[in-house]
PDB file of N, CA and C in Angstrom:
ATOM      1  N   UNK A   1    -136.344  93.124 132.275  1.00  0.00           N
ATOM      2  CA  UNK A   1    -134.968  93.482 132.576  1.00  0.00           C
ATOM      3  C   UNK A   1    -134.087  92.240 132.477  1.00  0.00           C
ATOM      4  N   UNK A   2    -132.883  92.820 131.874  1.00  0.00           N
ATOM      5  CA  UNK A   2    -132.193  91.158 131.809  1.00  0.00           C
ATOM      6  C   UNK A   2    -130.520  91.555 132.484  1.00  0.00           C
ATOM      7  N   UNK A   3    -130.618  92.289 133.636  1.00  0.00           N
ATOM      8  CA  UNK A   3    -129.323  92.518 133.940  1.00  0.00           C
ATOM      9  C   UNK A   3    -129.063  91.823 135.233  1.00  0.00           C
ATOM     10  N   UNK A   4    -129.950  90.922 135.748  1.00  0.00           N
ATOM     11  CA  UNK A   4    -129.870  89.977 136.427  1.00  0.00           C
ATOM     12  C   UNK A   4    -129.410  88.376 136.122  1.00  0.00           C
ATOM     13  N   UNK A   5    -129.410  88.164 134.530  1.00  0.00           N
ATOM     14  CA  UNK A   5    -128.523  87.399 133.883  1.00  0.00           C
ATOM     15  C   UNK A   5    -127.363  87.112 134.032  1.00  0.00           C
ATOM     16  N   UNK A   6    -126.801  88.235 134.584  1.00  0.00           N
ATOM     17  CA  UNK A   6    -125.233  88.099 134.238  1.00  0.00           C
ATOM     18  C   UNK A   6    -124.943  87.806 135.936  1.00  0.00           C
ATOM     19  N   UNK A   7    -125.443  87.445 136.707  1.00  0.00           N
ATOM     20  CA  UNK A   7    -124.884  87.289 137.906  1.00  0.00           C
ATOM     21  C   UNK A   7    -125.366  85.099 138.147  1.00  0.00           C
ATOM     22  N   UNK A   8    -123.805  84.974 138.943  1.00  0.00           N
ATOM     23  CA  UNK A   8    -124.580  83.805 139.665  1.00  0.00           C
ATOM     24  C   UNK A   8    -125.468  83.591 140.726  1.00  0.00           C
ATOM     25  N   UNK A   9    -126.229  82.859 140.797  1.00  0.00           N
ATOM     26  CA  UNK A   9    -127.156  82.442 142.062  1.00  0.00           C
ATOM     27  C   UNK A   9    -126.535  82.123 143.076  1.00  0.00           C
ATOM     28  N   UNK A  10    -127.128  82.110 144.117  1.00  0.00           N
ATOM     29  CA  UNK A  10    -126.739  82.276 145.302  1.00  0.00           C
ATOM     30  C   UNK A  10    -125.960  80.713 145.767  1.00  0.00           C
ATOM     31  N   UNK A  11    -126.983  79.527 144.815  1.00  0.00           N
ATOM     32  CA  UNK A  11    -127.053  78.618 145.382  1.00  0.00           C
ATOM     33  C   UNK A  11    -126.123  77.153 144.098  1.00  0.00           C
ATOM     34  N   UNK A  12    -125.219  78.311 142.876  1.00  0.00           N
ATOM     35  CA  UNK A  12    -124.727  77.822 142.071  1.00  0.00           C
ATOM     36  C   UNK A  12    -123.149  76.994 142.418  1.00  0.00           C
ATOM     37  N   UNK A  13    -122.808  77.736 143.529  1.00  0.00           N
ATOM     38  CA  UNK A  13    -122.121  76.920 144.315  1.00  0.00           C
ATOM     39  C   UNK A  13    -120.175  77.684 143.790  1.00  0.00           C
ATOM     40  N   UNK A  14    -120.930  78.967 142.942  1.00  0.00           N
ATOM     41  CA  UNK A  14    -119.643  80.020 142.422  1.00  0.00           C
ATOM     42  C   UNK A  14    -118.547  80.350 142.953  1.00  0.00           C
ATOM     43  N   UNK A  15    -117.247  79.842 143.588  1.00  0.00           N
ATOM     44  CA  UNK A  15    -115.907  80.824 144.146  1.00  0.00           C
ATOM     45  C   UNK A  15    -115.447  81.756 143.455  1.00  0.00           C
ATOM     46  N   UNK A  16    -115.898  82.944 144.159  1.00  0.00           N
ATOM     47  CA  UNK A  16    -114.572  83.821 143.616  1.00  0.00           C
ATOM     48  C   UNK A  16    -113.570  83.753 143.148  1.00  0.00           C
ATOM     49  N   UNK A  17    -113.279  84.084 141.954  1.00  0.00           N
ATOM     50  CA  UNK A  17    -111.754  84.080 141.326  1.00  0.00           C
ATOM     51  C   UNK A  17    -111.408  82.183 140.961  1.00  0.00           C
ATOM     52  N   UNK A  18    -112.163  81.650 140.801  1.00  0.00           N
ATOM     53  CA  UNK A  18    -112.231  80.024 140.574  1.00  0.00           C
ATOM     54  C   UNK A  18    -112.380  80.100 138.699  1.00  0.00           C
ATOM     55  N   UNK A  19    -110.824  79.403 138.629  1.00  0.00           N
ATOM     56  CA  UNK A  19    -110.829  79.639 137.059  1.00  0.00           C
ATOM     57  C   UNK A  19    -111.417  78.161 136.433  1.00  0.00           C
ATOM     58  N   UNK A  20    -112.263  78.210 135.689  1.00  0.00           N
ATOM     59  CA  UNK A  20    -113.132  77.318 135.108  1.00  0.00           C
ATOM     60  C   UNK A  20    -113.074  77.217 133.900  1.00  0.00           C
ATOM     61  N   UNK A  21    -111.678  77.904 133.668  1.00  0.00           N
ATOM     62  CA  UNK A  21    -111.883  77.392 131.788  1.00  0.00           C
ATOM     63  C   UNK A  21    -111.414  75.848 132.124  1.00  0.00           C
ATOM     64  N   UNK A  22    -111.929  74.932 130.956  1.00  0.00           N
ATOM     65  CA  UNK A  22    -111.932  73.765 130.985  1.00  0.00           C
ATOM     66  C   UNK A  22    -112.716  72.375 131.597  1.00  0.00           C
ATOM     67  N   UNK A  23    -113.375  73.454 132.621  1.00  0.00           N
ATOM     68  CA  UNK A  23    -114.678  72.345 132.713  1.00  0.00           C
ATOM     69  C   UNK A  23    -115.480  72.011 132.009  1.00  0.00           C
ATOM     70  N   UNK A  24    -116.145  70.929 132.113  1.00  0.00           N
ATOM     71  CA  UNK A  24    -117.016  70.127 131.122  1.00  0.00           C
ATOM     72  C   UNK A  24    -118.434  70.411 131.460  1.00  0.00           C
ATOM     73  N   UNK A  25    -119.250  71.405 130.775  1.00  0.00           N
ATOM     74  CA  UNK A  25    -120.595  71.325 130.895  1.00  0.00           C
ATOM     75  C   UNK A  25    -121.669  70.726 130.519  1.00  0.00           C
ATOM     76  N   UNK A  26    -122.403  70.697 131.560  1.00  0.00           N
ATOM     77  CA  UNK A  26    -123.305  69.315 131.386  1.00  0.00           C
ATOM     78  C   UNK A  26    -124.671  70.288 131.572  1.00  0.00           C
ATOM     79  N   UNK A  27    -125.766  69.823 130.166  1.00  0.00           N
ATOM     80  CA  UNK A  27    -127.072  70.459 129.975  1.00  0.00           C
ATOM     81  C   UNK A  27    -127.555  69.413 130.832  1.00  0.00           C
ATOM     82  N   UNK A  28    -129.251  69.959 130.926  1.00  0.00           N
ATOM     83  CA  UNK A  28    -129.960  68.927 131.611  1.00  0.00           C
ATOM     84  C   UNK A  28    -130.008  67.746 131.042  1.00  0.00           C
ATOM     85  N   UNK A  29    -129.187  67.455 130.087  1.00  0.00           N
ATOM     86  CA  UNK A  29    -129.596  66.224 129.398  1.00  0.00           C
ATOM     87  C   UNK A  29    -128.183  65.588 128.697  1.00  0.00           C
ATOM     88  N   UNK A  30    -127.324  66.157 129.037  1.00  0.00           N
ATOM     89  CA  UNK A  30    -126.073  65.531 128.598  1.00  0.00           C
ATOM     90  C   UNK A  30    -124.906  66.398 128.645  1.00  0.00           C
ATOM     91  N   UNK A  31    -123.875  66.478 128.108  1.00  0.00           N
ATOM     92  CA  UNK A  31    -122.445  67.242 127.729  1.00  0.00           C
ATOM     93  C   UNK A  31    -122.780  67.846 126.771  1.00  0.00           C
ATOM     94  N   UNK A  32    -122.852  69.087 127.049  1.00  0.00           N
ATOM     95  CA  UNK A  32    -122.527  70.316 125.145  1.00  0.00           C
ATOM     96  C   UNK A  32    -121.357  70.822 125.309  1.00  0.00           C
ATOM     97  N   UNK A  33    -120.146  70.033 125.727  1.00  0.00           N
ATOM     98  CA  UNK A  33    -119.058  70.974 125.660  1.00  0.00           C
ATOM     99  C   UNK A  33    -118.321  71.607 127.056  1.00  0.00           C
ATOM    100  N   UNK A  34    -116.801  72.298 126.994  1.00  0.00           N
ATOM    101  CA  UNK A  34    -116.145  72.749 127.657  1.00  0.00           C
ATOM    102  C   UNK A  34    -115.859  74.020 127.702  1.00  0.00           C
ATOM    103  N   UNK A  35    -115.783  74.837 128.965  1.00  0.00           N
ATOM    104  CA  UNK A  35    -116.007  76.350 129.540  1.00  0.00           C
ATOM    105  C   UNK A  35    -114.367  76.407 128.453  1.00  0.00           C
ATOM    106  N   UNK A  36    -114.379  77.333 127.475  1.00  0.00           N
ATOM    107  CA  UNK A  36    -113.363  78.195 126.838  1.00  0.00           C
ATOM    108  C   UNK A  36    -112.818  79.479 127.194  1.00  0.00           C
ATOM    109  N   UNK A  37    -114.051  80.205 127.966  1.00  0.00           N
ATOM    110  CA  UNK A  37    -113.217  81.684 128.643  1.00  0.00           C
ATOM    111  C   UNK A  37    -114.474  81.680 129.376  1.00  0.00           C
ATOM    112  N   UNK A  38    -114.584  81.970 130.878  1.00  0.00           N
ATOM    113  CA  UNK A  38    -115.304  83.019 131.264  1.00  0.00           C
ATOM    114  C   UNK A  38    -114.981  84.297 132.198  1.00  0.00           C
ATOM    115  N   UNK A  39    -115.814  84.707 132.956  1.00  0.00           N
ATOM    116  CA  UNK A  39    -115.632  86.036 133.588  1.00  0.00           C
ATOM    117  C   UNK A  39    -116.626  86.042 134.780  1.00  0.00           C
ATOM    118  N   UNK A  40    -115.813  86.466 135.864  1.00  0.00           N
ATOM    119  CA  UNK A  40    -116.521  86.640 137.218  1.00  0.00           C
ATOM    120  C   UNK A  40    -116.709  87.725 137.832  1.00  0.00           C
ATOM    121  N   UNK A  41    -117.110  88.727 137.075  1.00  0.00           N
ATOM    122  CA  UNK A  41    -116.838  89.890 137.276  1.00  0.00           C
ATOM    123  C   UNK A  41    -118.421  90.170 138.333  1.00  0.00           C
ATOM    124  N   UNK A  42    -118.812  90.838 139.133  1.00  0.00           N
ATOM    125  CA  UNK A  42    -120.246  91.016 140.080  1.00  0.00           C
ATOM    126  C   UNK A  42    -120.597  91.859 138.285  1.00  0.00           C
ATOM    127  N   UNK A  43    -122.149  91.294 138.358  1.00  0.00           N
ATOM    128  CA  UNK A  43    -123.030  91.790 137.606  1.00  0.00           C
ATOM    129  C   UNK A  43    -122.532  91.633 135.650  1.00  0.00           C
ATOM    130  N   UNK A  44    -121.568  90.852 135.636  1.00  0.00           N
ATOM    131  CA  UNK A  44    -121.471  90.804 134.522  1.00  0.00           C
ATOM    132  C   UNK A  44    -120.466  89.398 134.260  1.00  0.00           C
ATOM    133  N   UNK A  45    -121.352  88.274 134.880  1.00  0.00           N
ATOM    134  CA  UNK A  45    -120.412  87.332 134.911  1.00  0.00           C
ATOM    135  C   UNK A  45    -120.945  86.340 133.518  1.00  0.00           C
ATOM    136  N   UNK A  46    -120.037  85.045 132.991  1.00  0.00           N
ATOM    137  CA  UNK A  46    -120.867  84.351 131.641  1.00  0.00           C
ATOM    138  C   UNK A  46    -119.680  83.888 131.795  1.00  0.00           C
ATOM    139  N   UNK A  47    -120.096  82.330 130.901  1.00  0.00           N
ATOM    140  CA  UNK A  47    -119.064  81.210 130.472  1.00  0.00           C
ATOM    141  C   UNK A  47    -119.242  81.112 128.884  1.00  0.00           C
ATOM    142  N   UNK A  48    -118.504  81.224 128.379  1.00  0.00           N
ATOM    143  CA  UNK A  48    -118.085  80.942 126.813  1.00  0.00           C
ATOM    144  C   UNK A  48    -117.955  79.220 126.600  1.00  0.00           C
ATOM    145  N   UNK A  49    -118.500  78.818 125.839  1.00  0.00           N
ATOM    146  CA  UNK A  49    -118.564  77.255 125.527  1.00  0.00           C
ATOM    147  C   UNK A  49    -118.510  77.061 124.239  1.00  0.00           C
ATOM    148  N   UNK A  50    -117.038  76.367 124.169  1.00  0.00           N
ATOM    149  CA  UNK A  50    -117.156  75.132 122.780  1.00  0.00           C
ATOM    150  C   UNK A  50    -117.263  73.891 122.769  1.00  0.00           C
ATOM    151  N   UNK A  51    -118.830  74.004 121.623  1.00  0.00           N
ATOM    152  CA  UNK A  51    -119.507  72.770 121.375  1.00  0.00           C
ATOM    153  C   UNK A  51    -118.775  71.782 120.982  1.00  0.00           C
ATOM    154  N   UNK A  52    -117.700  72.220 120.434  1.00  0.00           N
ATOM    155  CA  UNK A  52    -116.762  71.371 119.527  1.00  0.00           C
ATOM    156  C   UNK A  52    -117.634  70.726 118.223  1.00  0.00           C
ATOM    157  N   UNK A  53    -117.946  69.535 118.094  1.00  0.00           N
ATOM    158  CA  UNK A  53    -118.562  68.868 117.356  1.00  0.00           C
ATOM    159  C   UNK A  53    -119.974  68.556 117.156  1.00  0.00           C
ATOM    160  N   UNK A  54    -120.568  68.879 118.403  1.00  0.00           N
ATOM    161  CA  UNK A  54    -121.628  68.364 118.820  1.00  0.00           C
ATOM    162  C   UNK A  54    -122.638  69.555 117.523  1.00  0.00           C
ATOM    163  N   UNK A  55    -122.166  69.977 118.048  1.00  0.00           N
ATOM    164  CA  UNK A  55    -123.329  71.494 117.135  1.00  0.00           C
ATOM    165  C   UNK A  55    -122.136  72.345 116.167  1.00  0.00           C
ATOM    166  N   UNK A  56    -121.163  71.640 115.237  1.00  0.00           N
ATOM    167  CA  UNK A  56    -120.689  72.042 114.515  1.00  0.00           C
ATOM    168  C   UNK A  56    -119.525  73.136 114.863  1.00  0.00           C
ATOM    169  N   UNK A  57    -118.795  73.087 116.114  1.00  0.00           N
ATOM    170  CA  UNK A  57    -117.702  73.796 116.381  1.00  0.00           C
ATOM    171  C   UNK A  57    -118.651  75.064 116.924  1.00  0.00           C
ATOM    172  N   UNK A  58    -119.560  75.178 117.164  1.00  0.00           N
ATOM    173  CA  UNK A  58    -119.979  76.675 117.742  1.00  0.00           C
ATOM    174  C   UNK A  58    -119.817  77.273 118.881  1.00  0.00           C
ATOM    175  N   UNK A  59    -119.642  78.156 119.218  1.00  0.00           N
ATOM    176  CA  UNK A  59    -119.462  78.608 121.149  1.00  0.00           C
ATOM    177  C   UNK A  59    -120.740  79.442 121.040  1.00  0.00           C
ATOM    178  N   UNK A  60    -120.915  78.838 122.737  1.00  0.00           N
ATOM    179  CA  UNK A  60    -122.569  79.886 122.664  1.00  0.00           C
ATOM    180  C   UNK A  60    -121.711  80.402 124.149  1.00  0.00           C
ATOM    181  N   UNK A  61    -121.944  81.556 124.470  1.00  0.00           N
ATOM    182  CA  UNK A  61    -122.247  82.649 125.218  1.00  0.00           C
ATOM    183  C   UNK A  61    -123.570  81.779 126.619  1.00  0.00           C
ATOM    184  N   UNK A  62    -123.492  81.696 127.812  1.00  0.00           N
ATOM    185  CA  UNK A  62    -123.717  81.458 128.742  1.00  0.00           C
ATOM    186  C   UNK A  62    -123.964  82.548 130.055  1.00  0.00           C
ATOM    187  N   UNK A  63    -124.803  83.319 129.953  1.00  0.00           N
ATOM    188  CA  UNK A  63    -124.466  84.106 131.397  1.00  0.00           C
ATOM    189  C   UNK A  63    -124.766  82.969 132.570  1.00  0.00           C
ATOM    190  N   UNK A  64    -124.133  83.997 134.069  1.00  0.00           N
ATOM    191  CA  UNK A  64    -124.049  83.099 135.120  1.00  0.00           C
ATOM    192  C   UNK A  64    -125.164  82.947 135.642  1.00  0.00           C
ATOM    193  N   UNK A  65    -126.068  83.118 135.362  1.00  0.00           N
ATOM    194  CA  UNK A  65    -127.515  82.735 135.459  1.00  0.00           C
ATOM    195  C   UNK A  65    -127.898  81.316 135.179  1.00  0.00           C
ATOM    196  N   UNK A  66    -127.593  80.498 134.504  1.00  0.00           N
ATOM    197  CA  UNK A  66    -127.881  79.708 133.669  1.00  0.00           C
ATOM    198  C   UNK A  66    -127.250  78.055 134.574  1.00  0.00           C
ATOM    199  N   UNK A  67    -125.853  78.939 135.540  1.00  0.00           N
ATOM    200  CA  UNK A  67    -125.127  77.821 136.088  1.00  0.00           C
ATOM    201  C   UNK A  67    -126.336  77.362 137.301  1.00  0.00           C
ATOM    202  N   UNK A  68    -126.494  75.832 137.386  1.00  0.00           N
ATOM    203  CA  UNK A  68    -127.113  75.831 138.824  1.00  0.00           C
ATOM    204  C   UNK A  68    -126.367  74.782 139.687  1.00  0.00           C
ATOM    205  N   UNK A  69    -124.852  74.585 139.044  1.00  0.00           N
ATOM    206  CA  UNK A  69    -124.172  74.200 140.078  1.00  0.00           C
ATOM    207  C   UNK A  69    -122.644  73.582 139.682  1.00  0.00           C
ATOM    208  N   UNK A  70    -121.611  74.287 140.474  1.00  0.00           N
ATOM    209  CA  UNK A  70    -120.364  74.093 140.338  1.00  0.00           C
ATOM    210  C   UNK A  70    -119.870  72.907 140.501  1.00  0.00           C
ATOM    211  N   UNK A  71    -119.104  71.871 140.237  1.00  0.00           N
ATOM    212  CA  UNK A  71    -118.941  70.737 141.016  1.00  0.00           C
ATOM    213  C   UNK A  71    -117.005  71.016 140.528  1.00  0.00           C
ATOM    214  N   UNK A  72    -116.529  71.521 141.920  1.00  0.00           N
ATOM    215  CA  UNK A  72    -115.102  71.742 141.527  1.00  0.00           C
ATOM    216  C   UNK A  72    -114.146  70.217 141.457  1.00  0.00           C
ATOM    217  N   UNK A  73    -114.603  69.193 141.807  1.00  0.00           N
ATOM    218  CA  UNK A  73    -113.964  68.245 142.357  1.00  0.00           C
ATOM    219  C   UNK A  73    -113.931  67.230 141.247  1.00  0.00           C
ATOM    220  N   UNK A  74    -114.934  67.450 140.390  1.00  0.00           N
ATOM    221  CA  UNK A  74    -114.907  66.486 138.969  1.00  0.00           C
ATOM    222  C   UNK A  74    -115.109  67.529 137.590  1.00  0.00           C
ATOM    223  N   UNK A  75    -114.907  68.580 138.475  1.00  0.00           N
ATOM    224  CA  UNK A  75    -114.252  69.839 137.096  1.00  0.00           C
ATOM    225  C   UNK A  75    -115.369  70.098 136.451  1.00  0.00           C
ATOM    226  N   UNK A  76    -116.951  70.239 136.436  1.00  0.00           N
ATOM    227  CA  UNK A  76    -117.832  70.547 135.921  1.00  0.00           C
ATOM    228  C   UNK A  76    -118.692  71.046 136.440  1.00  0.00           C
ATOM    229  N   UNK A  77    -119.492  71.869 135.223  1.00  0.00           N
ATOM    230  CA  UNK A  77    -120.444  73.043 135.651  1.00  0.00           C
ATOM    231  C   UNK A  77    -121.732  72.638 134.936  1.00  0.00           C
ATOM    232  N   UNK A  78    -122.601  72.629 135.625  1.00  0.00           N
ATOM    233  CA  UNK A  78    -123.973  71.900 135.317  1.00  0.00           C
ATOM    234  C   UNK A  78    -124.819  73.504 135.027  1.00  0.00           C
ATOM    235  N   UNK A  79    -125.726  73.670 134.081  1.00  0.00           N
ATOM    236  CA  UNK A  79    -126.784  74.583 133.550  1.00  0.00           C
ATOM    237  C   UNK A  79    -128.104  74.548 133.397  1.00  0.00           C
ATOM    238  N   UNK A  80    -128.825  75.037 133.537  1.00  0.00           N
ATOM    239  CA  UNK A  80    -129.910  74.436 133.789  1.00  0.00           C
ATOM    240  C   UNK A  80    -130.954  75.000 132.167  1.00  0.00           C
ATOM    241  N   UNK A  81    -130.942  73.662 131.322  1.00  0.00           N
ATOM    242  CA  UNK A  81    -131.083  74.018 129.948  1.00  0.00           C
ATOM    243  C   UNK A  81    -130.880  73.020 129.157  1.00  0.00           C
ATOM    244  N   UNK A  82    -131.555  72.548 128.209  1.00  0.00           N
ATOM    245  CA  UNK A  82    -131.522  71.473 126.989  1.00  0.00           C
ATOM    246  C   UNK A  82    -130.483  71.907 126.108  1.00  0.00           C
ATOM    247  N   UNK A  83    -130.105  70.408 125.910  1.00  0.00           N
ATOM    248  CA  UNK A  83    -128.595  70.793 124.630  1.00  0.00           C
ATOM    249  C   UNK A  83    -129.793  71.638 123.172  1.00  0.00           C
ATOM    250  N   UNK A  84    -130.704  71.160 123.363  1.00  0.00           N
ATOM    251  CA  UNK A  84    -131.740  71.996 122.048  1.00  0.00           C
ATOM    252  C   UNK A  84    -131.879  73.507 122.459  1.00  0.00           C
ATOM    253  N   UNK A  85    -131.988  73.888 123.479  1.00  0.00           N
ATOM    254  CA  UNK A  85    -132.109  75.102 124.325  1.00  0.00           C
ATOM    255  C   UNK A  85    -130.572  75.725 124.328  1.00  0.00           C
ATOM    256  N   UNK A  86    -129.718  75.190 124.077  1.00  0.00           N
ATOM    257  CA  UNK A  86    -128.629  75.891 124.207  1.00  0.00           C
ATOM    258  C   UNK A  86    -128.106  75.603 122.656  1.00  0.00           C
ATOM    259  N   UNK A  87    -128.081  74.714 121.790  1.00  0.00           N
ATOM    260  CA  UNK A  87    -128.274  75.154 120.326  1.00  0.00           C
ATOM    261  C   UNK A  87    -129.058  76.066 120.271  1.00  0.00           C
ATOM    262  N   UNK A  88    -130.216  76.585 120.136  1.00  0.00           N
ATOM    263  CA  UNK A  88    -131.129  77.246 119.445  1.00  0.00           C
ATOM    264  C   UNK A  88    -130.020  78.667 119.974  1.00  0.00           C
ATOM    265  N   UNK A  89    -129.390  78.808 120.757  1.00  0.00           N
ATOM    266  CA  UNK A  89    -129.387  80.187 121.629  1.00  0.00           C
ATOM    267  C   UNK A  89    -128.113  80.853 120.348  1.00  0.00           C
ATOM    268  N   UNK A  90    -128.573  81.963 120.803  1.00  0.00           N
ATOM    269  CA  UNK A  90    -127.500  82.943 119.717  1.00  0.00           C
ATOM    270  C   UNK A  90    -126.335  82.554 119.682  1.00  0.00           C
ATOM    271  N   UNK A  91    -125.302  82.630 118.505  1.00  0.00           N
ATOM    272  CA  UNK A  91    -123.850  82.317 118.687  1.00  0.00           C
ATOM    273  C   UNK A  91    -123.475  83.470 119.412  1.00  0.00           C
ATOM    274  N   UNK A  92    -122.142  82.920 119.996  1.00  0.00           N
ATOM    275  CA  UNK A  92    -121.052  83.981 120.379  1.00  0.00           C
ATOM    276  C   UNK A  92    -120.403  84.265 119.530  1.00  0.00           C
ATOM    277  N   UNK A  93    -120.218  85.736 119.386  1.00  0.00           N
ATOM    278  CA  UNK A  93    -119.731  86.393 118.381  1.00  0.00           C
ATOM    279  C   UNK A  93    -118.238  86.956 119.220  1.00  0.00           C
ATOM    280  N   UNK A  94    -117.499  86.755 119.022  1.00  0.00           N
ATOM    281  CA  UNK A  94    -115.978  87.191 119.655  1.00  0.00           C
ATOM    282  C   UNK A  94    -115.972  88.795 119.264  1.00  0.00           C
ATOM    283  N   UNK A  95    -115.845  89.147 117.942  1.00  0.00           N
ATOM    284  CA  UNK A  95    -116.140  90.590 117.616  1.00  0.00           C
ATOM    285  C   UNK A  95    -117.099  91.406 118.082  1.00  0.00           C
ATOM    286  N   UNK A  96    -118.185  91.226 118.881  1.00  0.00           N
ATOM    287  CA  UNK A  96    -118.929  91.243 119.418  1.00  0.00           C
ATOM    288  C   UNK A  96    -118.420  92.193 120.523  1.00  0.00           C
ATOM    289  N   UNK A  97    -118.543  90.506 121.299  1.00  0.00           N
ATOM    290  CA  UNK A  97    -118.818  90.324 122.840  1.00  0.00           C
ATOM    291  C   UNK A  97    -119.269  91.011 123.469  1.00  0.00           C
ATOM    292  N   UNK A  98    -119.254  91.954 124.656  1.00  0.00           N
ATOM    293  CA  UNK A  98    -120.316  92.029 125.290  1.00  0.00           C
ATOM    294  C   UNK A  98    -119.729  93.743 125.139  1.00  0.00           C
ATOM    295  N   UNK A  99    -119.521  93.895 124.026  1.00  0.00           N
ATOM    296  CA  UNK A  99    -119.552  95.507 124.413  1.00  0.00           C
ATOM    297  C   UNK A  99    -120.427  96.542 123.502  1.00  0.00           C
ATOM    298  N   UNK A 100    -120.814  95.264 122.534  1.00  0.00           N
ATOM    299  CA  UNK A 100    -122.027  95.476 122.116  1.00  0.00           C
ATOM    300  C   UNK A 100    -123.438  95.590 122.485  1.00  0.00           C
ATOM    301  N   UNK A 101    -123.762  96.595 123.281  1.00  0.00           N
ATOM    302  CA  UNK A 101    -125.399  96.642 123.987  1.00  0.00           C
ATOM    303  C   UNK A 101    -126.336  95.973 123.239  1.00  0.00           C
ATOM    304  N   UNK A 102    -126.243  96.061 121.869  1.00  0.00           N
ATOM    305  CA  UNK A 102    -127.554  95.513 121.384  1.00  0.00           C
ATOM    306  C   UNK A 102    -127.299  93.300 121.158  1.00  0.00           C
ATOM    307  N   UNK A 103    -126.287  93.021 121.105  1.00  0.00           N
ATOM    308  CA  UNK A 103    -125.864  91.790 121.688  1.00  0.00           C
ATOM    309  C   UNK A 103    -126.263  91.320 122.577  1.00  0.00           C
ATOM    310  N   UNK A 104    -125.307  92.008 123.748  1.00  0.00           N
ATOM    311  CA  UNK A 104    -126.162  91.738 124.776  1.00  0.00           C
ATOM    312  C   UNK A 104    -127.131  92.011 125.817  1.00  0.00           C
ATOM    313  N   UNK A 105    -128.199  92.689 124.618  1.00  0.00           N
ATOM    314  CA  UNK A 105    -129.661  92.814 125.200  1.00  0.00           C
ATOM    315  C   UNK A 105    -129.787  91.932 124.546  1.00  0.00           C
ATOM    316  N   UNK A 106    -129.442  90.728 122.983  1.00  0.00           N
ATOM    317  CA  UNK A 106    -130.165  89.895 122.249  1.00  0.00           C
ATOM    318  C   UNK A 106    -129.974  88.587 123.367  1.00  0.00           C
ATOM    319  N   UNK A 107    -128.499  88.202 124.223  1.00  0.00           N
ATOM    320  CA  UNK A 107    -127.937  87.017 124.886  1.00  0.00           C
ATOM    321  C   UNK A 107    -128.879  87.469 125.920  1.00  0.00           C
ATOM    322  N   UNK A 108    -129.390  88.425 126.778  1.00  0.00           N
ATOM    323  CA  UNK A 108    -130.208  88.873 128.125  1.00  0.00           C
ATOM    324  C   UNK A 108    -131.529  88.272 127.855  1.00  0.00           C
ATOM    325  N   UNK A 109    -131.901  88.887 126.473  1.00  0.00           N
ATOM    326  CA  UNK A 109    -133.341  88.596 126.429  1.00  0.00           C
ATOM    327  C   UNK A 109    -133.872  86.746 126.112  1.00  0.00           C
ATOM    328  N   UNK A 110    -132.458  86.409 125.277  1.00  0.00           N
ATOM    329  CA  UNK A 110    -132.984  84.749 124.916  1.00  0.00           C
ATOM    330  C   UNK A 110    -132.862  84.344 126.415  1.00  0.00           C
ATOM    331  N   UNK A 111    -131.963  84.732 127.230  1.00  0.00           N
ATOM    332  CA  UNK A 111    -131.996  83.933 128.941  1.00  0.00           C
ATOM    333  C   UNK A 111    -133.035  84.215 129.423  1.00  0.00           C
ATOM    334  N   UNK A 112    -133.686  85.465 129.445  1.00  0.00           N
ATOM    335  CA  UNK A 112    -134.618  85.693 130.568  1.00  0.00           C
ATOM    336  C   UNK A 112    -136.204  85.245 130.153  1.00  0.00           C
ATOM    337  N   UNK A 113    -136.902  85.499 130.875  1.00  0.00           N
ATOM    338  CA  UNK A 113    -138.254  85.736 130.762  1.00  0.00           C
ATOM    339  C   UNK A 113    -138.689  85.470 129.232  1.00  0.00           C
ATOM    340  N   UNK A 114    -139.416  84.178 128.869  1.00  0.00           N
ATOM    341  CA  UNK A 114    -139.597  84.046 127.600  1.00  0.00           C
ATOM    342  C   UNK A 114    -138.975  83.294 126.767  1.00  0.00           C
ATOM    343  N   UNK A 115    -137.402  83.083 126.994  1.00  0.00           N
ATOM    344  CA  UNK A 115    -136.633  82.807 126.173  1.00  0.00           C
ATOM    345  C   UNK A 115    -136.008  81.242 126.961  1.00  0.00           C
ATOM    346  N   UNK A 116    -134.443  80.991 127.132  1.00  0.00           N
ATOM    347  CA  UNK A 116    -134.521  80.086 127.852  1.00  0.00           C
ATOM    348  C   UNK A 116    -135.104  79.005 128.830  1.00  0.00           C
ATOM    349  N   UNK A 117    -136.523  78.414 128.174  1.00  0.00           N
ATOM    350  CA  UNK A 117    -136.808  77.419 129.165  1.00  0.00           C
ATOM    351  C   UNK A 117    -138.107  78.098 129.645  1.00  0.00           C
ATOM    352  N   UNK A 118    -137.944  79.541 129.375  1.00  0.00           N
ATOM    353  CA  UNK A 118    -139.277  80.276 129.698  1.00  0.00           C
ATOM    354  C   UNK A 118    -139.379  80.988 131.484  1.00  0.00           C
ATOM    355  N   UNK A 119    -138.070  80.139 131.779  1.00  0.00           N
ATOM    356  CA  UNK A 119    -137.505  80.698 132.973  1.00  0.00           C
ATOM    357  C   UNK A 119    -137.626  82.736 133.237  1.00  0.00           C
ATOM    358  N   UNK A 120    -137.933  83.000 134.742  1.00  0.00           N
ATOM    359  CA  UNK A 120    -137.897  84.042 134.692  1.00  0.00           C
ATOM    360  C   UNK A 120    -137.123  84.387 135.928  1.00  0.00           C
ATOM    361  N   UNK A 121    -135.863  84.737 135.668  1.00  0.00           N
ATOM    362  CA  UNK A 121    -134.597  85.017 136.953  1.00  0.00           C
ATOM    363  C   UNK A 121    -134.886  86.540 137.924  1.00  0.00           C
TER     364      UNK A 121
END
């Protein structure tokens, strides 16, 4: 099941209604980039990220699963995931987005169990 993806953890450090476009996310291993849109919606939350340069202008798709910690005070959101782990991960497709079921069962399944890190949420 991957509909536990889309929510934050308890312990990600998430405010309600806390607008985060523009923070700087930091993989376990460096900066891939700044939050471009996300959504805090219960059960269907995700941060949109452009790589800018790093990985050729791409935005990858992020559910709130992935955050393991807010830091509002120096404007960044830490993930728990290799900049290789978050290249490899599907693009975000804007035409897409998430209203495509079979999308995002493809963004559910690379996060969950198996996929991301091998992590199982």
């Amino acid at each position: 099941m991957t509909e536990h993806v889309w929510s934050y953890t308890s312990t990600a450090g998430h405010l309600s209604g806390a607008d985060l476009t523009g923070y700087k996310v930091e993989a376990t291993d460096g900066n891939i980039g700044k939050v471009d849109k996300h959504s805090d919606e219960a059960g269907d939350a995700y941060l949109v990220v452009d790589t800018g340069v790093w990985i050729f202008g791409k935005e990858v798709l992020l559910p709130a699963s992935t955050v393991i910690r807010i830091d509002v005070d120096e404007q960044k959101v830490y993930v728990d995931g290799t900049k290789e782990q978050i290249k490899n991960a599907p693009e975000f497709h804007r035409e897409k987005h998430l209203d495509d079921v079979g999308y995002r069962d493809e963004i559910g399944t690379y996060y969950s169990a198996g996929g991301f890190g091998g992590r199982i949420i």
